[in-house]
N, C-alpha and C. Protein backbone atom coordinates (compact mmCIF):
# COMPACT_ATOMS: atom_id res chain seq x y z
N UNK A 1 86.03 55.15 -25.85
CA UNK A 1 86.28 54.53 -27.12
C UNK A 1 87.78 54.37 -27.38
N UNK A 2 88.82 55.32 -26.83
CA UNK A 2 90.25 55.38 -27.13
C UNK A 2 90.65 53.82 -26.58
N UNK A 3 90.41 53.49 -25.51
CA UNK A 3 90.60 52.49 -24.49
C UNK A 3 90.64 51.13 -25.30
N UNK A 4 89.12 51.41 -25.84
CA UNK A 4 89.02 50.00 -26.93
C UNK A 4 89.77 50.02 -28.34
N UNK A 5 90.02 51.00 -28.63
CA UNK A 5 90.61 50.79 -29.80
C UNK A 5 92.13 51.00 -29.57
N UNK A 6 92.87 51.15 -28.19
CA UNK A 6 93.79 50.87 -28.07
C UNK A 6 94.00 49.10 -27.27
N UNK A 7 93.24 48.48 -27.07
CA UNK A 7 93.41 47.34 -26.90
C UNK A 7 93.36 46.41 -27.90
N UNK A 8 92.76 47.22 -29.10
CA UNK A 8 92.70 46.72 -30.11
C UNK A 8 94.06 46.08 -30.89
N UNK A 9 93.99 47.73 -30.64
CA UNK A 9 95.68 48.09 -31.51
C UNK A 9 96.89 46.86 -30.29
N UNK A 10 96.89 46.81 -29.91
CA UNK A 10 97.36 45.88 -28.88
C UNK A 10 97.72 43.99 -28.91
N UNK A 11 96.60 43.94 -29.24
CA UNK A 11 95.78 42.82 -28.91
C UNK A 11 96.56 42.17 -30.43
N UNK A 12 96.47 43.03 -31.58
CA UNK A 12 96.72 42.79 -32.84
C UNK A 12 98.48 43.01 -32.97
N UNK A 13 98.86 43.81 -32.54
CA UNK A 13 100.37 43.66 -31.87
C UNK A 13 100.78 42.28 -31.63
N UNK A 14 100.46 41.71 -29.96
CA UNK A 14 100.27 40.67 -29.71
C UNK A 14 100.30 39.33 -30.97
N UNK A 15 99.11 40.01 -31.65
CA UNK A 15 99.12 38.02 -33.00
C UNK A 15 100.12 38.76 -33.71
N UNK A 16 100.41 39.76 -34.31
CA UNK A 16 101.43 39.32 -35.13
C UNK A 16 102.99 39.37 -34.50
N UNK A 17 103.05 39.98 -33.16
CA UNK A 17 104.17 39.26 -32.64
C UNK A 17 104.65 38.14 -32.54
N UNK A 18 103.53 37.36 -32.47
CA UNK A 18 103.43 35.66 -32.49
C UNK A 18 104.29 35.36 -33.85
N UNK A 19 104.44 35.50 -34.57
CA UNK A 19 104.69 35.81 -36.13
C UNK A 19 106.38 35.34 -35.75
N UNK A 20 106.88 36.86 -34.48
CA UNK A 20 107.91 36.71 -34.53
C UNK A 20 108.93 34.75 -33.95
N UNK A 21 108.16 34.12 -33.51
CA UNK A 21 108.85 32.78 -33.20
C UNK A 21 108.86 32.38 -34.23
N UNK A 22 108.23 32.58 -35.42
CA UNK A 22 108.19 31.37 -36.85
C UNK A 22 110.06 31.13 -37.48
N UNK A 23 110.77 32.10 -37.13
CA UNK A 23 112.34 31.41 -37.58
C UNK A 23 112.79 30.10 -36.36
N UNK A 24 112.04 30.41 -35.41
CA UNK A 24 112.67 29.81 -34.50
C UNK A 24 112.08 28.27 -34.32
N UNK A 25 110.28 28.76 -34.74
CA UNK A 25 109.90 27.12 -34.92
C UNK A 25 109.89 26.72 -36.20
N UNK A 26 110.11 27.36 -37.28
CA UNK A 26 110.86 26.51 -38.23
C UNK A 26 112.03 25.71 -38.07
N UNK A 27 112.75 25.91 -37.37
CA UNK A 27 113.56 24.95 -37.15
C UNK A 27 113.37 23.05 -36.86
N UNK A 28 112.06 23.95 -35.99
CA UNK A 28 111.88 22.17 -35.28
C UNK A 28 111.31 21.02 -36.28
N UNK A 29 110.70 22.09 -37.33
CA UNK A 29 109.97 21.30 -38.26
C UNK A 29 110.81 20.43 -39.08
N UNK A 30 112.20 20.24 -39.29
CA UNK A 30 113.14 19.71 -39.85
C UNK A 30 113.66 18.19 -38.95
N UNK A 31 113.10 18.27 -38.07
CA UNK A 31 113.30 17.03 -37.46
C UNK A 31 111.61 16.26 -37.59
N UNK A 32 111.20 16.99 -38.15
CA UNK A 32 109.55 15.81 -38.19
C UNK A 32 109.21 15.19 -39.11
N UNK A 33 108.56 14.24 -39.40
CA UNK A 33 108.24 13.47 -40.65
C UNK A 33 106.57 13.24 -40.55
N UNK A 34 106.24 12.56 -41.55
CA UNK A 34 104.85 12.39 -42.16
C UNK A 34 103.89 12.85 -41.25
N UNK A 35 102.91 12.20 -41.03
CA UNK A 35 101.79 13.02 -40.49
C UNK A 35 102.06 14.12 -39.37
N UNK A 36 103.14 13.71 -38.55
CA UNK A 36 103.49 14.56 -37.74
C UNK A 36 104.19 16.12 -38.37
N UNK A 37 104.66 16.00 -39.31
CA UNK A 37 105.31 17.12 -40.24
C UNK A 37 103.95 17.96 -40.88
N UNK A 38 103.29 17.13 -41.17
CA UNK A 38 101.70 17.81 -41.72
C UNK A 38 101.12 18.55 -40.30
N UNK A 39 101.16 18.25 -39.46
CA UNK A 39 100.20 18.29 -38.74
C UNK A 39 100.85 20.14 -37.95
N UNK A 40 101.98 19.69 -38.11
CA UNK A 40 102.85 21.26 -37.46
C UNK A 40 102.63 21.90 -38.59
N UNK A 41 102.68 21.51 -39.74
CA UNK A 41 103.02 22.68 -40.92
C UNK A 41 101.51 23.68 -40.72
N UNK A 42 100.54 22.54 -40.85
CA UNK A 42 98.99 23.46 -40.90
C UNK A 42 98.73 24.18 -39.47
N UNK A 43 99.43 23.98 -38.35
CA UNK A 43 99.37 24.94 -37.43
C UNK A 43 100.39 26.19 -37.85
N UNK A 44 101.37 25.97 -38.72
CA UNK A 44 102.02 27.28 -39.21
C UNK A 44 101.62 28.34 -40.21
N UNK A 45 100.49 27.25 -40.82
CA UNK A 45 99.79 27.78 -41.93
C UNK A 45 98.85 28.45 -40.92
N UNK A 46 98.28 28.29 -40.03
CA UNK A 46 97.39 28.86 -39.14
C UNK A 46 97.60 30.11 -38.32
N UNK A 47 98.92 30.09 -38.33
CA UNK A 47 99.33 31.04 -37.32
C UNK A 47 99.77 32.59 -38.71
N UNK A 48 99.93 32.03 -39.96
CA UNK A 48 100.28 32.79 -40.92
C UNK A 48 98.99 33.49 -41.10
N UNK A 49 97.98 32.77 -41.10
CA UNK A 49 96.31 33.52 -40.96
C UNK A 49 96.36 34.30 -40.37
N UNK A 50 96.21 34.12 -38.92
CA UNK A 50 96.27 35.20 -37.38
C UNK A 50 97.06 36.32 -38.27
N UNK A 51 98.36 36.21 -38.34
CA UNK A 51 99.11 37.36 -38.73
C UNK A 51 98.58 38.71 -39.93
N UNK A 52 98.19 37.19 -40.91
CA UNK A 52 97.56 38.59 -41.63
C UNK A 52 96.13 39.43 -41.59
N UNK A 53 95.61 38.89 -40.50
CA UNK A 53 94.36 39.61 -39.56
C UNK A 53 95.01 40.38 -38.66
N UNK A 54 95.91 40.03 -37.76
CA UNK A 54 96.65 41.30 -37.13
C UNK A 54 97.09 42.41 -38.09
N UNK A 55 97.44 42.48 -38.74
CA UNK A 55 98.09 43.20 -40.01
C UNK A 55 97.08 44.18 -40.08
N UNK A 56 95.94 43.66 -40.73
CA UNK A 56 94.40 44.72 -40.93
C UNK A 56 93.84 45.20 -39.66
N UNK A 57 93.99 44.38 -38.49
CA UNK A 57 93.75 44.95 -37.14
C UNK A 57 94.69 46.26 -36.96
N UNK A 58 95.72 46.25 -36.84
CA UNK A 58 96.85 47.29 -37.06
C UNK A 58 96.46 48.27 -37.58
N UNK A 59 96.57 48.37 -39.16
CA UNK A 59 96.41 49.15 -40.25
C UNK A 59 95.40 50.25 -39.61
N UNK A 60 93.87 49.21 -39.65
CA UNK A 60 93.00 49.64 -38.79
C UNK A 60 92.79 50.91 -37.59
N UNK A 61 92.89 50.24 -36.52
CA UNK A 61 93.10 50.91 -35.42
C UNK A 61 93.98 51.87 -34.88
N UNK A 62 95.39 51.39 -35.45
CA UNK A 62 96.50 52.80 -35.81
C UNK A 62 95.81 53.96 -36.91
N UNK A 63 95.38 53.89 -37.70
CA UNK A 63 94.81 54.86 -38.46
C UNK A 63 93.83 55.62 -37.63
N UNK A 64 92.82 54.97 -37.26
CA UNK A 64 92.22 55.63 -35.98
C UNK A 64 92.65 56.25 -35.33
N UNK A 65 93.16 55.49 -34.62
CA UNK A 65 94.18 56.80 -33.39
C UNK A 65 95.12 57.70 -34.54
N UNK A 66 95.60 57.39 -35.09
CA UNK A 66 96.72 58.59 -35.92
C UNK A 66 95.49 59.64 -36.23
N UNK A 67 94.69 59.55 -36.78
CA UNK A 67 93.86 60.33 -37.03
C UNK A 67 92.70 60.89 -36.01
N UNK A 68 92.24 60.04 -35.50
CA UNK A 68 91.14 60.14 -34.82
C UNK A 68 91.78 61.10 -33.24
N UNK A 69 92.78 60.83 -32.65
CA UNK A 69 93.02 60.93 -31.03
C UNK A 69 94.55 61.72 -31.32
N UNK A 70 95.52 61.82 -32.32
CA UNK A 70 96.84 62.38 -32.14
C UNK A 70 96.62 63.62 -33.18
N UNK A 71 98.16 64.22 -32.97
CA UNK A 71 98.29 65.23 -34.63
C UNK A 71 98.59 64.41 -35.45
N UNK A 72 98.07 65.12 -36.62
CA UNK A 72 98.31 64.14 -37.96
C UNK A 72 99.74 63.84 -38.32
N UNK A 73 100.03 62.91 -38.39
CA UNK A 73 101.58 62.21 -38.43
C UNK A 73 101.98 62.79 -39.90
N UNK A 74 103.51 62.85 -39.85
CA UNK A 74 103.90 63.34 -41.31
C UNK A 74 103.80 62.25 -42.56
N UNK A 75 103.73 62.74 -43.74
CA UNK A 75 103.35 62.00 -44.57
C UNK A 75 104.33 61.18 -45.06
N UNK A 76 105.87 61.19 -44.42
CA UNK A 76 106.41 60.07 -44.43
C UNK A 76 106.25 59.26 -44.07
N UNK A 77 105.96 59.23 -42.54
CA UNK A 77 105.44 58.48 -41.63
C UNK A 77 104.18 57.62 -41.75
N UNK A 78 103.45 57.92 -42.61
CA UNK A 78 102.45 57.50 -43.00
C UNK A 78 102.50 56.10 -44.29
N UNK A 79 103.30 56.66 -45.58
CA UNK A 79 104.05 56.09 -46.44
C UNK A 79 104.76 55.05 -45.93
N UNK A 80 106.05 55.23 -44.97
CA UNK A 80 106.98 54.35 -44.66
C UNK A 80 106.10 53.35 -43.66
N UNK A 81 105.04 53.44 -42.92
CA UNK A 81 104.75 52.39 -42.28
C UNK A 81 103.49 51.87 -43.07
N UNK A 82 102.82 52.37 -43.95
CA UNK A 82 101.73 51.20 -45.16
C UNK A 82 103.07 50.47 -45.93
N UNK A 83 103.84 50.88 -46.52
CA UNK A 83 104.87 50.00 -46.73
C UNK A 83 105.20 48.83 -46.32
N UNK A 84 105.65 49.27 -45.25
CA UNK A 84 106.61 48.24 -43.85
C UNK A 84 105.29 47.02 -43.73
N UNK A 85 104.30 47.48 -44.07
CA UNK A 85 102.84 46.76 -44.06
C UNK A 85 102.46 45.84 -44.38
N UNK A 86 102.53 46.10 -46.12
CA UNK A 86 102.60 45.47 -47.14
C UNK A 86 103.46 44.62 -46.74
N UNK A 87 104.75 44.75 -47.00
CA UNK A 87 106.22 44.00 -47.69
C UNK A 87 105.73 42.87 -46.34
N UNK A 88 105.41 43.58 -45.42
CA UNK A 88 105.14 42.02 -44.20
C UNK A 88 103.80 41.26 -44.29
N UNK A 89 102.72 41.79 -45.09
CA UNK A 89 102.16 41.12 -45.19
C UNK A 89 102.20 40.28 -46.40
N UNK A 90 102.96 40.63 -47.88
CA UNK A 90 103.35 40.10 -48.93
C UNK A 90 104.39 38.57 -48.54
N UNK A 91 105.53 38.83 -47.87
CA UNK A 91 106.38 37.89 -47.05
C UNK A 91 106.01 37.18 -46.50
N UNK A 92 104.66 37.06 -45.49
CA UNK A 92 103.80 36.31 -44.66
C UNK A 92 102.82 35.21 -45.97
N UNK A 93 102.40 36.14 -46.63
CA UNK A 93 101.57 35.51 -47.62
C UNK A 93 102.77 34.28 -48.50
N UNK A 94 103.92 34.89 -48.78
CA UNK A 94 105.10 33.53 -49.73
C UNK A 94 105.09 32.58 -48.23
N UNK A 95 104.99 33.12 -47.51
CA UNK A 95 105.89 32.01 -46.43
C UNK A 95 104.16 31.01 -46.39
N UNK A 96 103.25 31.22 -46.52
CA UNK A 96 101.84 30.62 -46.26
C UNK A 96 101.49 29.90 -47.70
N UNK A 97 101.94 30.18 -48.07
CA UNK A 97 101.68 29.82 -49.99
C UNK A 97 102.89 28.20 -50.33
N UNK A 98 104.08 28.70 -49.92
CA UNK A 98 105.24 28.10 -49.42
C UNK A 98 104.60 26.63 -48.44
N UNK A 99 104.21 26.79 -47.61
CA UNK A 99 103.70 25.67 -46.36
C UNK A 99 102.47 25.25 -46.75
N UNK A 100 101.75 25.86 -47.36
CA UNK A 100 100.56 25.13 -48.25
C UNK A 100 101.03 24.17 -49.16
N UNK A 101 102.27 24.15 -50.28
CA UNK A 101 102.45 23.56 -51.05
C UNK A 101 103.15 22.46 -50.62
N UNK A 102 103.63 22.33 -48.91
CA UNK A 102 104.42 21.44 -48.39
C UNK A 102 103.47 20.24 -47.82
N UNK A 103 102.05 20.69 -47.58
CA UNK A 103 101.06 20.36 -46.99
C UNK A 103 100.46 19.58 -48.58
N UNK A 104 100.28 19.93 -49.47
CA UNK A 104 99.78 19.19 -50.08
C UNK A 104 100.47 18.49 -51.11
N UNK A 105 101.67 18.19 -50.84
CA UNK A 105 102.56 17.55 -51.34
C UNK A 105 102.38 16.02 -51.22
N UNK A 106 102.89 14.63 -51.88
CA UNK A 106 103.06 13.69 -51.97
C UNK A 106 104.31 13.43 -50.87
N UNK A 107 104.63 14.21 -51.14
CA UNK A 107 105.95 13.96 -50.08
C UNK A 107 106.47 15.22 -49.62
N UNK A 108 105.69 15.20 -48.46
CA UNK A 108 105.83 16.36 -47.80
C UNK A 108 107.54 16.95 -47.30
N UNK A 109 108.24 15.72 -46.44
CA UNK A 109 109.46 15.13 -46.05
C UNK A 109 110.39 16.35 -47.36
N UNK A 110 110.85 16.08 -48.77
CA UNK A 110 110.86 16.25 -49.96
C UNK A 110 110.66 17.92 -49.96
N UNK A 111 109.56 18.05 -49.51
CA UNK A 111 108.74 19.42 -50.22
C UNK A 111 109.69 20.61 -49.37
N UNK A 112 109.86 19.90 -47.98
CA UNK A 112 110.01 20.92 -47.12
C UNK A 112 111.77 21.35 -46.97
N UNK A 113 112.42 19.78 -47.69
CA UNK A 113 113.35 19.88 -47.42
C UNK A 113 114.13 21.07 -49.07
N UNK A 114 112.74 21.16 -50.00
CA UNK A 114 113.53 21.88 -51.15
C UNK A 114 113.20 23.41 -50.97
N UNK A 115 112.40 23.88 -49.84
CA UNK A 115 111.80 24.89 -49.81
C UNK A 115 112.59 25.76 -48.37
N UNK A 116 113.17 24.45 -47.49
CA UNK A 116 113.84 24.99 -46.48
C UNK A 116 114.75 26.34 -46.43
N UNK A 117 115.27 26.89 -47.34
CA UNK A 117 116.38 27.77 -47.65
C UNK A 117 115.20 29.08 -47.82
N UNK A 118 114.55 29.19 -48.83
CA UNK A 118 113.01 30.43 -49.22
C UNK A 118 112.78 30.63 -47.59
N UNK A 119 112.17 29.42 -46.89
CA UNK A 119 111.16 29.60 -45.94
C UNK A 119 111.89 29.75 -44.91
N UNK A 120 112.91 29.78 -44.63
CA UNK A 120 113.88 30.54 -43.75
C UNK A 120 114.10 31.82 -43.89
N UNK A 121 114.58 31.84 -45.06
CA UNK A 121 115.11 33.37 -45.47
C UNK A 121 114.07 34.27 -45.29
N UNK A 122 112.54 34.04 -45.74
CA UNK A 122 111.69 34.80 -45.68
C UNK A 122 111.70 35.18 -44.30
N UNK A 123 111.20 33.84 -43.23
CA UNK A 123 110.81 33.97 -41.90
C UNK A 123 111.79 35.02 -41.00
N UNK A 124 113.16 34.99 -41.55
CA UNK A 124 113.69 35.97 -40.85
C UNK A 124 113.72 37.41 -41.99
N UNK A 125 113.51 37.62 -42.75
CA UNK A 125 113.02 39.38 -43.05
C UNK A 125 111.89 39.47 -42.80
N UNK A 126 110.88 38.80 -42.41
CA UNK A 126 109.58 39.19 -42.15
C UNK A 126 109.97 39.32 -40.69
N UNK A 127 110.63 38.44 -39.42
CA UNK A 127 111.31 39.03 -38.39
C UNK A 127 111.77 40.41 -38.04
N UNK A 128 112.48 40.87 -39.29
CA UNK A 128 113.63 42.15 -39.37
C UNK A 128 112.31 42.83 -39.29
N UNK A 129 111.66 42.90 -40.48
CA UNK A 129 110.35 43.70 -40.70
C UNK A 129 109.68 44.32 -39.47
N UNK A 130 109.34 43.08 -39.01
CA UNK A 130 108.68 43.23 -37.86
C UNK A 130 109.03 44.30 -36.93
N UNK A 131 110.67 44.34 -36.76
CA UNK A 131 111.30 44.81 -35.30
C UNK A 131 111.28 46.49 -36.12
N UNK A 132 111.69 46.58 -37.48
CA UNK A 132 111.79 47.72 -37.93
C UNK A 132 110.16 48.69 -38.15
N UNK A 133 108.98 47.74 -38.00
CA UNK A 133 107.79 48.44 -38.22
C UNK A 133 107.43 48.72 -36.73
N UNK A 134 107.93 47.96 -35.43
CA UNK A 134 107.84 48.38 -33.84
C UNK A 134 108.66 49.98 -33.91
N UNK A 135 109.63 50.20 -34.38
CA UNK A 135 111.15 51.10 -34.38
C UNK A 135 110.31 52.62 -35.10
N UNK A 136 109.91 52.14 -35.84
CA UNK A 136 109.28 53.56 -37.07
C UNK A 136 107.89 53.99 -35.97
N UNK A 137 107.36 53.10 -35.47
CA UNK A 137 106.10 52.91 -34.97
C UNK A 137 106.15 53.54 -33.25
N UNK A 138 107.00 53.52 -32.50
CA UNK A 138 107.25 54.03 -31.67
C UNK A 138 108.56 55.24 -31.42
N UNK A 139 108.93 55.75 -33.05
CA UNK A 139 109.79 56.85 -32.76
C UNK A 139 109.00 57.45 -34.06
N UNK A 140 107.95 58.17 -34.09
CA UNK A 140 107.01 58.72 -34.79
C UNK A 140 107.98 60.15 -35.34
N UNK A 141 108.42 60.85 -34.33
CA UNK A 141 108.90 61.92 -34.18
C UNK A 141 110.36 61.60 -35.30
N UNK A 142 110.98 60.82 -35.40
CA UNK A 142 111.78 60.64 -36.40
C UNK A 142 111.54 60.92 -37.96
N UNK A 143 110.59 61.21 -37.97
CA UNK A 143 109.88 61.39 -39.70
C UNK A 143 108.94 62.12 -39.67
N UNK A 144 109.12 63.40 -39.18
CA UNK A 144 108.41 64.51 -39.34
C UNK A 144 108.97 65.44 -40.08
């Protein structure tokens, strides 16, 4: 059972790593226009989904093993990474809320270009997030 629920834990790693290219393909989206600009945005909106199913995959299956297969982690450790959790899955959710409203815009072109500055800024602290919830997550022993 450890096996599977560490491929789990894995696997869910994996999608929301995916997460981590979104500063980088935001970029490209600034050179696209009409249907073609729609058509990337709702694959970003898609990939913002995945993420926040990895998120609960995570939550999930790390709790398991923290509990189920290790010693019980300190209760900082516990705190500081439901946190780190949240704030990335809250950030994921503006940045998806954000590209929804670009998507159903009249003028998408317009939408994306007033939102560009938010949906950057976000995409890279939800980045930071990311590297800092790997950091807490593999130096356990730091917050005991």
């Amino acid at each position: 059972m450890y096996s599977f629920i560490v491929f789990a834990h894995v696997l869910g790693a994996l999608l929301l790593g995916s997460f981590l290219a979104f500063p980088f393909t935001f970029k490209s989206l600034l050179s696209r226009s009409g249907s073609e600009l729609k058509i990337a945005v709702k694959t970003l909106v898609d990939f913002t989904r995945f993420a926040h199913y990895a998120l609960i995959l995570l939550i999930i299956t790390g709790g398991w093993m923290a509990i189920g297969y290790a010693t019980y982690p300190s209760l900082l450790w516990v705190v500081l990474s439901l946190i780190l959790f949240m704030l990335i899955g809250a950030l994921i959710g503006m940045i998806q809320n954000k590209l929804k409203r670009v998507i159903v815009s009249e003028d998408p072109d317009n939408a994306l270009q007033r939102n560009k500055a938010k949906l950057n800024t976000l995409g890279w602290f939800t980045f930071v997030l990311i590297f800092t919830v790997v950091f807490v997550m593999t130096n356990r022993g730091l917050f005991t």
